[in-house]
N, C-alpha and C. Protein backbone atom coordinates (compact mmCIF):
# COMPACT_ATOMS: atom_id res chain seq x y z
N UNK A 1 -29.68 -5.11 10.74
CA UNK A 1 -28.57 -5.91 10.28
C UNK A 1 -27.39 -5.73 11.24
N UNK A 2 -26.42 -6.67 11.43
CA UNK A 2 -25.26 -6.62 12.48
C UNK A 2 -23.92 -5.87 11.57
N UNK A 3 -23.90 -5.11 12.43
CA UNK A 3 -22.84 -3.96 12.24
C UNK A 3 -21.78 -5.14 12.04
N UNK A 4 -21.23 -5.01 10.80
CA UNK A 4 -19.89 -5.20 10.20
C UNK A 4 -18.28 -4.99 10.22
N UNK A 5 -17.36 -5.90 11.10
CA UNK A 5 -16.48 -4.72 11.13
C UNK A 5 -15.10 -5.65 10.11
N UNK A 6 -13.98 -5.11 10.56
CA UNK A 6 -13.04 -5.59 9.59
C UNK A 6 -12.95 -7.41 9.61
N UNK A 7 -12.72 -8.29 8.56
CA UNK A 7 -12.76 -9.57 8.53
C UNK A 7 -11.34 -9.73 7.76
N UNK A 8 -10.67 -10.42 8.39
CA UNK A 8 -8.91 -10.93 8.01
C UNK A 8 -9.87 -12.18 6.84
N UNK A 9 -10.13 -12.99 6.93
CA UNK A 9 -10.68 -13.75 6.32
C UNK A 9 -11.44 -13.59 5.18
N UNK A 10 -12.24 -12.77 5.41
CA UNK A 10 -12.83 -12.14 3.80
C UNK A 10 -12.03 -10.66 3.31
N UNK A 11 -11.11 -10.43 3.82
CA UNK A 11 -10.22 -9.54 2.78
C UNK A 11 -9.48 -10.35 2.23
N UNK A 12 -8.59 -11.63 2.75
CA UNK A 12 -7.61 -12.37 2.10
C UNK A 12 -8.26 -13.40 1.11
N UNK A 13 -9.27 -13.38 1.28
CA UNK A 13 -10.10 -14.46 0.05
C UNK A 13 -10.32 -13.62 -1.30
N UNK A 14 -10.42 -11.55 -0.80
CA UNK A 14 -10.50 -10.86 -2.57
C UNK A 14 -9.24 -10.46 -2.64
N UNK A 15 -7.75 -10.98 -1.80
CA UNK A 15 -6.30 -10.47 -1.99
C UNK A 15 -6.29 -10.86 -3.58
N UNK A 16 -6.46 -12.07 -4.17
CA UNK A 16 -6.17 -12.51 -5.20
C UNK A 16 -6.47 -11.63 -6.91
N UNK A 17 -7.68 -11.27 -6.52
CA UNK A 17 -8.61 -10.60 -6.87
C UNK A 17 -7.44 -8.81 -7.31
N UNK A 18 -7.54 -8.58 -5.97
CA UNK A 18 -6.65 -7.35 -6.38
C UNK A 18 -4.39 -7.56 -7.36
N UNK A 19 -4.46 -8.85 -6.93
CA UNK A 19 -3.39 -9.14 -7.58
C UNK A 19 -3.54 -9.23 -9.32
N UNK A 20 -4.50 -10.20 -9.82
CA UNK A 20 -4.77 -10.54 -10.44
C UNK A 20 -4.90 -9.13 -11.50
N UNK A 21 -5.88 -7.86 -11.05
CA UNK A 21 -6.04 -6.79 -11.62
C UNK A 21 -4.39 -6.26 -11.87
N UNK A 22 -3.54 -6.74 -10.85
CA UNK A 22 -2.41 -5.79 -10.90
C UNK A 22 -1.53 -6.13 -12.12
N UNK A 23 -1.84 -7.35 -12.52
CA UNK A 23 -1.34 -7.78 -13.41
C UNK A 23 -2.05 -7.81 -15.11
N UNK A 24 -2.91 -7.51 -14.90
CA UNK A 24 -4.03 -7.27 -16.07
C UNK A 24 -3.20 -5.55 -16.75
N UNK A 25 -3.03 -5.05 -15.52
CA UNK A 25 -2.99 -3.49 -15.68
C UNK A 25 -1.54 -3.92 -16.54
N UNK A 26 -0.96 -4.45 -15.77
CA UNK A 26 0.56 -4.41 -16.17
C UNK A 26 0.89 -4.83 -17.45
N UNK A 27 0.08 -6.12 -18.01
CA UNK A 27 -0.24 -6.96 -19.22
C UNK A 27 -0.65 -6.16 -20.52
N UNK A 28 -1.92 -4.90 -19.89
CA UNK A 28 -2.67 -4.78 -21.16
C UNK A 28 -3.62 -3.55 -20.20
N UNK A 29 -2.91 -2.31 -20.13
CA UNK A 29 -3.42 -1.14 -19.11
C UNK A 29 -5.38 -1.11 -19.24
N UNK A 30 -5.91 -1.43 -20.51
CA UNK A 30 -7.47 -1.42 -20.49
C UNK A 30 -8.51 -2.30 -20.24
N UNK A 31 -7.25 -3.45 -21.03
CA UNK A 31 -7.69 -4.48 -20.07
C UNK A 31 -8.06 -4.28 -18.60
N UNK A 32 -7.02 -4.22 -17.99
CA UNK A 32 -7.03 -4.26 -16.53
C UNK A 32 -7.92 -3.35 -15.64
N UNK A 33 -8.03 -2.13 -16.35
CA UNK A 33 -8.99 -1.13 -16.00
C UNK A 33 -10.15 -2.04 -16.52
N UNK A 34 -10.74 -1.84 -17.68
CA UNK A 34 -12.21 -2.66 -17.36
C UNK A 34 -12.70 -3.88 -16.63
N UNK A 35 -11.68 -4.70 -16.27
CA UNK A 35 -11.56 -5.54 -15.46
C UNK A 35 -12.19 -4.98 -13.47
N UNK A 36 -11.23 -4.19 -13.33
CA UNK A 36 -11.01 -3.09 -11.74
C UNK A 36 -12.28 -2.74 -11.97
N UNK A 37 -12.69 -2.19 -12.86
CA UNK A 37 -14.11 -1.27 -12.80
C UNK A 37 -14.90 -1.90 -13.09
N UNK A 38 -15.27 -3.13 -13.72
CA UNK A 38 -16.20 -4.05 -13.61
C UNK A 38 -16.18 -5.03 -12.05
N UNK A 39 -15.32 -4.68 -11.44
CA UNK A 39 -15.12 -5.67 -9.92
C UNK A 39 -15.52 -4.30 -9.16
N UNK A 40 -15.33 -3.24 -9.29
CA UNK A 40 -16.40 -2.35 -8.57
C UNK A 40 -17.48 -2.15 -8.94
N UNK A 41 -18.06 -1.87 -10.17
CA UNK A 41 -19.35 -2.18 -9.68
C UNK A 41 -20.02 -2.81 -9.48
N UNK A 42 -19.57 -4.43 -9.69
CA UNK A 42 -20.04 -5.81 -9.05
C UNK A 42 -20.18 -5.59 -7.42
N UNK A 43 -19.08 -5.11 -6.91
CA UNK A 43 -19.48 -4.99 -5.72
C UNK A 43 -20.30 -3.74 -4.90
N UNK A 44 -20.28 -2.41 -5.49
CA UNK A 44 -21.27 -1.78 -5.11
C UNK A 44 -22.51 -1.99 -5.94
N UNK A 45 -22.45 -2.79 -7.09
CA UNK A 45 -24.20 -3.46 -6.92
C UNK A 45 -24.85 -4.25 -5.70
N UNK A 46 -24.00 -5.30 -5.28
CA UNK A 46 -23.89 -5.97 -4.38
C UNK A 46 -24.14 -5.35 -3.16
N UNK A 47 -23.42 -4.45 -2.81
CA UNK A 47 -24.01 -3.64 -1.59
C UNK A 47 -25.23 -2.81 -1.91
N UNK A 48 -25.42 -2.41 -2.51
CA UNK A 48 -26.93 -1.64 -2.91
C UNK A 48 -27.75 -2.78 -2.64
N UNK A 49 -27.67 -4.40 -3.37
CA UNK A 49 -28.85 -5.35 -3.00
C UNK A 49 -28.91 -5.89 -2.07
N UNK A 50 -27.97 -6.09 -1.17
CA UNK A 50 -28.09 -7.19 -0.36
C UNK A 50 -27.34 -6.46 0.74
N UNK A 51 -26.76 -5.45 0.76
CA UNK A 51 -26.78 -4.73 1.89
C UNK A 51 -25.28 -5.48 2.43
N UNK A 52 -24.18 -6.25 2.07
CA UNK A 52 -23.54 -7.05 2.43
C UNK A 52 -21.83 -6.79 3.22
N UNK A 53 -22.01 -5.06 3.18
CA UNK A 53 -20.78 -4.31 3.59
C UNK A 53 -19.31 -4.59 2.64
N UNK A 54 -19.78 -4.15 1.38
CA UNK A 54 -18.88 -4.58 0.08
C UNK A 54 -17.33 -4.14 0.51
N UNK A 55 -17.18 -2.96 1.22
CA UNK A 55 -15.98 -2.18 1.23
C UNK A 55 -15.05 -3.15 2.18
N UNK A 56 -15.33 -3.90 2.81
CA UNK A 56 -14.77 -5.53 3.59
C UNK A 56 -13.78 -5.55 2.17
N UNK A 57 -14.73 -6.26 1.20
CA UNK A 57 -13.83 -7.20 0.27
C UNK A 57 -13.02 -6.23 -0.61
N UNK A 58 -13.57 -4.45 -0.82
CA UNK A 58 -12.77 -3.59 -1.03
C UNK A 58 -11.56 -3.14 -0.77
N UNK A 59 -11.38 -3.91 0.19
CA UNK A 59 -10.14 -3.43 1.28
C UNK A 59 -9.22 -4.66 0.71
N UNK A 60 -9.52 -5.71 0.78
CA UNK A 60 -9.13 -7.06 0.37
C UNK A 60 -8.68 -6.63 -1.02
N UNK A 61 -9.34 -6.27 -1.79
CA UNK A 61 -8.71 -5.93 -3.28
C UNK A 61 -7.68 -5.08 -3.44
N UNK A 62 -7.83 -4.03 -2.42
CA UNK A 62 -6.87 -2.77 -2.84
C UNK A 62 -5.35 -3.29 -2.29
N UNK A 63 -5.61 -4.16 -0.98
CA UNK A 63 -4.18 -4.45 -0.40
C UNK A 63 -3.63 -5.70 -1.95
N UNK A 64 -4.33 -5.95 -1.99
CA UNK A 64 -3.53 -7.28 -3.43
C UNK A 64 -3.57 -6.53 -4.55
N UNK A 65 -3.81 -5.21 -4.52
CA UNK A 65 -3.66 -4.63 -5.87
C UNK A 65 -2.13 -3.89 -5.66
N UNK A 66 -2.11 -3.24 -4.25
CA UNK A 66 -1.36 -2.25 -3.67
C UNK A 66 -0.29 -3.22 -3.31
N UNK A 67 -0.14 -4.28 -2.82
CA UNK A 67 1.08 -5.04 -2.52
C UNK A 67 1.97 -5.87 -3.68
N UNK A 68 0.96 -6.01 -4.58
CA UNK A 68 1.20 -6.69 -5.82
C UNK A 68 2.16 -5.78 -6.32
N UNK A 69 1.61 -4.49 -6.55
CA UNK A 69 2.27 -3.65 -7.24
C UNK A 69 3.54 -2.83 -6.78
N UNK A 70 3.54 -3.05 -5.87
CA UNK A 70 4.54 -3.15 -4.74
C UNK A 70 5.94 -3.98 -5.10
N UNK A 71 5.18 -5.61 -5.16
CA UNK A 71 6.39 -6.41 -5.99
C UNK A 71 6.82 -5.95 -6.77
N UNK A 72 5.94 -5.93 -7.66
CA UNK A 72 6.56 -5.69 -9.08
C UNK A 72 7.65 -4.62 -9.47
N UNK A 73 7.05 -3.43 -9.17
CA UNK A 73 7.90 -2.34 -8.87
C UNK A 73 9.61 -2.72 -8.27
N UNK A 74 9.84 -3.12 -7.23
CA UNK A 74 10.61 -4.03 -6.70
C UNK A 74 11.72 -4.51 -7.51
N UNK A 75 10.51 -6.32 -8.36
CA UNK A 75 10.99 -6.96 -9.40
C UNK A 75 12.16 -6.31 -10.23
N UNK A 76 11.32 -5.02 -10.88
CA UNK A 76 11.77 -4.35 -11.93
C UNK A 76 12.56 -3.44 -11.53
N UNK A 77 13.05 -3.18 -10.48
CA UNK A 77 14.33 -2.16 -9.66
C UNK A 77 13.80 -1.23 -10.39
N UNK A 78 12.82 -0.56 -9.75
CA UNK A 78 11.99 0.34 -9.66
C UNK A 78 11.77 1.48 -10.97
């Protein structure tokens, strides 16, 4: 298989993805956790089957989880 390396393009397609959680968390804290932890192991199932270098779109999630929360924090004068 061809060695995988970082993709601007498929991290910014799961940015949403990690926003979306950031706001789940913020909404309804268990929500949002079973949400996060059902999108990981969707994706390390995904890499276990198909071999597809999941931690790409991992990276993509954490920056829209991590920047999101970032705003917000912000928003709310900290």
């Amino acid at each position: 298989m061809k060695k995988q390396t970082f993709s601007l393009r498929r991290s910014l397609i799961h940015l949403p993805v990690g926003v979306l959680a950031t706001i789940l968390i913020k909404a309804e804290l268990p929500i949002g956790l079973v949400f996060t932890l059902g999108w990981f192991y969707y994706e390390w199932n995904e890499d276990e089957n198909i071999r597809d270098h999941a931690f790409l779109d991992v990276w993509g999630f954490l920056a829209g989880l991590g920047g999101a929360g970032i705003v917000l924090t912000i928003l709310q004068g900290w």
